[in-house]
N, C-alpha and C. Protein backbone atom coordinates (compact mmCIF):
# COMPACT_ATOMS: atom_id res chain seq x y z
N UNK A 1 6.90 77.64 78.43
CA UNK A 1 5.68 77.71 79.20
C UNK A 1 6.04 77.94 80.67
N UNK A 2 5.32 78.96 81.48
CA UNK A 2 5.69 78.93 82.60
C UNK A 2 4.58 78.04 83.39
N UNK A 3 5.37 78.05 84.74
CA UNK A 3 4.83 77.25 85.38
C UNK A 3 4.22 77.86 86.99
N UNK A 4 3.28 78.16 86.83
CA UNK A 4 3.02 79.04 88.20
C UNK A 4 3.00 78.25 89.47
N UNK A 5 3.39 78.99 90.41
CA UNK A 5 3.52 77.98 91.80
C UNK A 5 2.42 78.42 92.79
N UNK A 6 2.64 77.63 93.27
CA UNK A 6 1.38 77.02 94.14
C UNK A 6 1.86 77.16 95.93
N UNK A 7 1.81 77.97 96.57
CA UNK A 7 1.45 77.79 98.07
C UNK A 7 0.36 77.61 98.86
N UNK A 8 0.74 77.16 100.22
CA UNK A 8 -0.31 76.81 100.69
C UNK A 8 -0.06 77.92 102.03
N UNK A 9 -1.56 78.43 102.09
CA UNK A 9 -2.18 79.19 102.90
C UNK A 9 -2.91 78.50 103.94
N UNK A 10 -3.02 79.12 104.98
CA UNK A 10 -3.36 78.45 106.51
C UNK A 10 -5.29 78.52 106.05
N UNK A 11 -6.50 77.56 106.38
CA UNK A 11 -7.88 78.11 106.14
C UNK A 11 -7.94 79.87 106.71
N UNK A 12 -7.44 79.95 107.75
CA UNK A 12 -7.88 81.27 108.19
C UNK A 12 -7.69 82.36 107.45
N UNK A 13 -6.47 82.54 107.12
CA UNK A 13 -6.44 83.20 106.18
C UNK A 13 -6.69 83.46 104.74
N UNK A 14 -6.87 82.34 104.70
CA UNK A 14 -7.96 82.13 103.12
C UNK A 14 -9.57 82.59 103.43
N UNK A 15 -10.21 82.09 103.97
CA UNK A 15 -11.34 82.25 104.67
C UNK A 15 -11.52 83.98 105.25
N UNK A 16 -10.32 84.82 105.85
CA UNK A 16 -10.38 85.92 106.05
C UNK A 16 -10.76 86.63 104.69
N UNK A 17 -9.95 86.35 103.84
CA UNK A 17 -9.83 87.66 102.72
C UNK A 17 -11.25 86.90 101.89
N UNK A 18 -11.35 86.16 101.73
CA UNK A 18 -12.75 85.24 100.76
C UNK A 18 -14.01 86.05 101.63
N UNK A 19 -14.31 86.27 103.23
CA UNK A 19 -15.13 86.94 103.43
C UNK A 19 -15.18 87.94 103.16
N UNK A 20 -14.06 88.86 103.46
CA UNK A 20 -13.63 90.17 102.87
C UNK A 20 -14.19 90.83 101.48
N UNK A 21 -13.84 89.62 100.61
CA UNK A 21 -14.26 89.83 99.37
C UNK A 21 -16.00 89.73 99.25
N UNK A 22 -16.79 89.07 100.12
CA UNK A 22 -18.01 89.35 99.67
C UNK A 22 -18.86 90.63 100.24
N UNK A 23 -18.08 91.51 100.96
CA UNK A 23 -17.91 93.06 101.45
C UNK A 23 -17.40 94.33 101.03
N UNK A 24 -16.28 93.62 100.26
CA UNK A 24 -16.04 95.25 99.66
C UNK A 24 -15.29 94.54 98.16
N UNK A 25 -14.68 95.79 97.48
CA UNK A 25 -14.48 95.48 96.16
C UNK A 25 -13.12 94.49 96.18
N UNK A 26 -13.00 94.05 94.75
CA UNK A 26 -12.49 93.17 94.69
C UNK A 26 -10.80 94.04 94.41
N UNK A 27 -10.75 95.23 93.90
CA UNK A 27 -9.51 95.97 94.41
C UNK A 27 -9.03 96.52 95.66
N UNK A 28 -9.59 96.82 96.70
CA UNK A 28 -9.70 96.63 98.05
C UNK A 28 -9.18 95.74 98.61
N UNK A 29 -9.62 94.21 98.34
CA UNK A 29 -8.76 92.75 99.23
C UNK A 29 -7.91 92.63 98.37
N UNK A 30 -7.42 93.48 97.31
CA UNK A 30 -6.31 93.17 96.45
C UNK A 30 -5.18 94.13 97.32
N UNK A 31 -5.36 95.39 97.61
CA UNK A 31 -4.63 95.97 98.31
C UNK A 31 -4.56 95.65 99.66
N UNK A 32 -5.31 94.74 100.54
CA UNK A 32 -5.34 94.34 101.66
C UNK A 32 -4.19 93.40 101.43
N UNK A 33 -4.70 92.50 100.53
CA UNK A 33 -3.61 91.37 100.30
C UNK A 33 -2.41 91.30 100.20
N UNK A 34 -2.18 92.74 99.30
CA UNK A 34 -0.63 92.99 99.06
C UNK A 34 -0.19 93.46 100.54
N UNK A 35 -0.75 93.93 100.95
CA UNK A 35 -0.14 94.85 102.22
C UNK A 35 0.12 93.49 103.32
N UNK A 36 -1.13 92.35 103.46
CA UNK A 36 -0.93 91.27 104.54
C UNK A 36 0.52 90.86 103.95
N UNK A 37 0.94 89.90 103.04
CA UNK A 37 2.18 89.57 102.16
C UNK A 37 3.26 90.35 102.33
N UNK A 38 3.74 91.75 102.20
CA UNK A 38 4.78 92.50 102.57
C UNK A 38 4.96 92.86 104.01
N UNK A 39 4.31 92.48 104.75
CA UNK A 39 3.94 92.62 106.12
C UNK A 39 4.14 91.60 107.37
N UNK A 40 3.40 90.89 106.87
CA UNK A 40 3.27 89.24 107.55
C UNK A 40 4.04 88.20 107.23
N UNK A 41 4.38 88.10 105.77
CA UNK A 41 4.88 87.06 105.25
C UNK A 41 6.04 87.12 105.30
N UNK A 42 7.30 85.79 105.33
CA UNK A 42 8.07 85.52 105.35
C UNK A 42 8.93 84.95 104.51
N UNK A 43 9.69 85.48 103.34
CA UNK A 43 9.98 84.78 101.92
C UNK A 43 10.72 83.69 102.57
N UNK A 44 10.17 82.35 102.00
CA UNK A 44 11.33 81.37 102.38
C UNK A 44 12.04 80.48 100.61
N UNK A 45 13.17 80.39 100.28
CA UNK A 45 13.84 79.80 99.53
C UNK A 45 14.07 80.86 97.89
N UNK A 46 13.20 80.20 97.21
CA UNK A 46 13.50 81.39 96.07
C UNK A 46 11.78 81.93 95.91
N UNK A 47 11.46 82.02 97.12
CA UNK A 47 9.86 82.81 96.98
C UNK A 47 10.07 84.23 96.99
N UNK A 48 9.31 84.76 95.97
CA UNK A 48 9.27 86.28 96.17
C UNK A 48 7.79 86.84 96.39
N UNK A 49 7.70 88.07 97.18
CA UNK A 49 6.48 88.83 97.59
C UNK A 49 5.17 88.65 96.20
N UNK A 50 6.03 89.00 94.88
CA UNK A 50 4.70 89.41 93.46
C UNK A 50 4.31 87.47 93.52
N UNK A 51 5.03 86.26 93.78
CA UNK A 51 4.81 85.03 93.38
C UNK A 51 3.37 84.51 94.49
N UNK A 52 3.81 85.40 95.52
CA UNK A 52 2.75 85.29 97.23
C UNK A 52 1.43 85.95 96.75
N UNK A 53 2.03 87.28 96.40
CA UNK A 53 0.35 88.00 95.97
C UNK A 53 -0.72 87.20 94.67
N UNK A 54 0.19 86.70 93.75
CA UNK A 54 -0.42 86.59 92.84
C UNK A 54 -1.16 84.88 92.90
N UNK A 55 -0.68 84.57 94.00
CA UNK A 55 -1.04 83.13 94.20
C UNK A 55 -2.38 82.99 95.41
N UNK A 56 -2.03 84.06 96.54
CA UNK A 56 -3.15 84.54 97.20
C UNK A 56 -4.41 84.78 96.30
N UNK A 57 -4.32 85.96 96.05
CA UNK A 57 -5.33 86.36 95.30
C UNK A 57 -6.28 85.76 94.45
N UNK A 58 -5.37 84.81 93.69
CA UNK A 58 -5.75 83.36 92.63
C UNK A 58 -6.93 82.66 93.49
N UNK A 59 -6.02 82.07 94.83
CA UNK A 59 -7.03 81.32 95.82
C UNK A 59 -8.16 82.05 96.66
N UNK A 60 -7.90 83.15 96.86
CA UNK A 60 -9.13 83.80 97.40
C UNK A 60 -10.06 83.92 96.13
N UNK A 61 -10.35 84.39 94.96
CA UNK A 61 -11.29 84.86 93.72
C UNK A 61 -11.24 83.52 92.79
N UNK A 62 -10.94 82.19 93.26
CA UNK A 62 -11.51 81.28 92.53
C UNK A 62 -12.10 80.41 92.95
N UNK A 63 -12.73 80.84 94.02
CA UNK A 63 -13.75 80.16 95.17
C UNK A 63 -15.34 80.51 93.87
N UNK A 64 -16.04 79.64 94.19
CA UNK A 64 -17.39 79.89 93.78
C UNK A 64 -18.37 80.57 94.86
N UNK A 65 -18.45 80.82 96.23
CA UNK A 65 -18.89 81.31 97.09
C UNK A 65 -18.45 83.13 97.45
N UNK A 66 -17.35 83.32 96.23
CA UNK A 66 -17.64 84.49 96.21
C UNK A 66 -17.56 85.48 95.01
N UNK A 67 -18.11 86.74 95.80
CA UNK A 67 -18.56 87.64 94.35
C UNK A 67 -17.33 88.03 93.60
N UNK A 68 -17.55 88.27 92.77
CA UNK A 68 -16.68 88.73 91.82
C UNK A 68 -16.60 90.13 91.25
C-alpha cells in the first residue's frame, strides 16, 4: 500500500490557485500549478517535483468552496 505524502503549503498560496480554480478550468490551474512547483519550489530531502504537484493539486480541488 502506498502511502501518499502530505505537505504543507503557505494559505496564500493555497487560497491563490483555489480562487483561480473558480475562474478558469480545472486543467488550466493544473498547468499553472505544475509550472508554480518547477519554478518556485525548492525540493528539500527526498521530495520530488510529480510528489509537490500531485499533493498541491489534491489540496487546492478538495476544498468544497470550489468548482469542480
Amino acid at each position: 500500500m502506498k502511502t501518499e505524502k502530505k505537505f504543507y503549503w503557505n494559505e496564500e498560496t493555497l487560497s491563490h490557485f483555489r480562487f483561480e480554480a473558480n475562474y478558469t478550468s480545472k486543467k488550466n490551474v493544473i498547468k499553472n500549478i505544475t509550472a508554480f512547483v518547477e519554478n518556485e519550489c525548492d525540493l528539500e530531502n527526498d521530495e520530488n517535483e510529480e510528489d509537490l504537484i500531485k499533493d498541491l493539486i489534491s489540496q487546492v480541488f478538495n476544498q468544497k468552496n470550489v468548482k469542480k
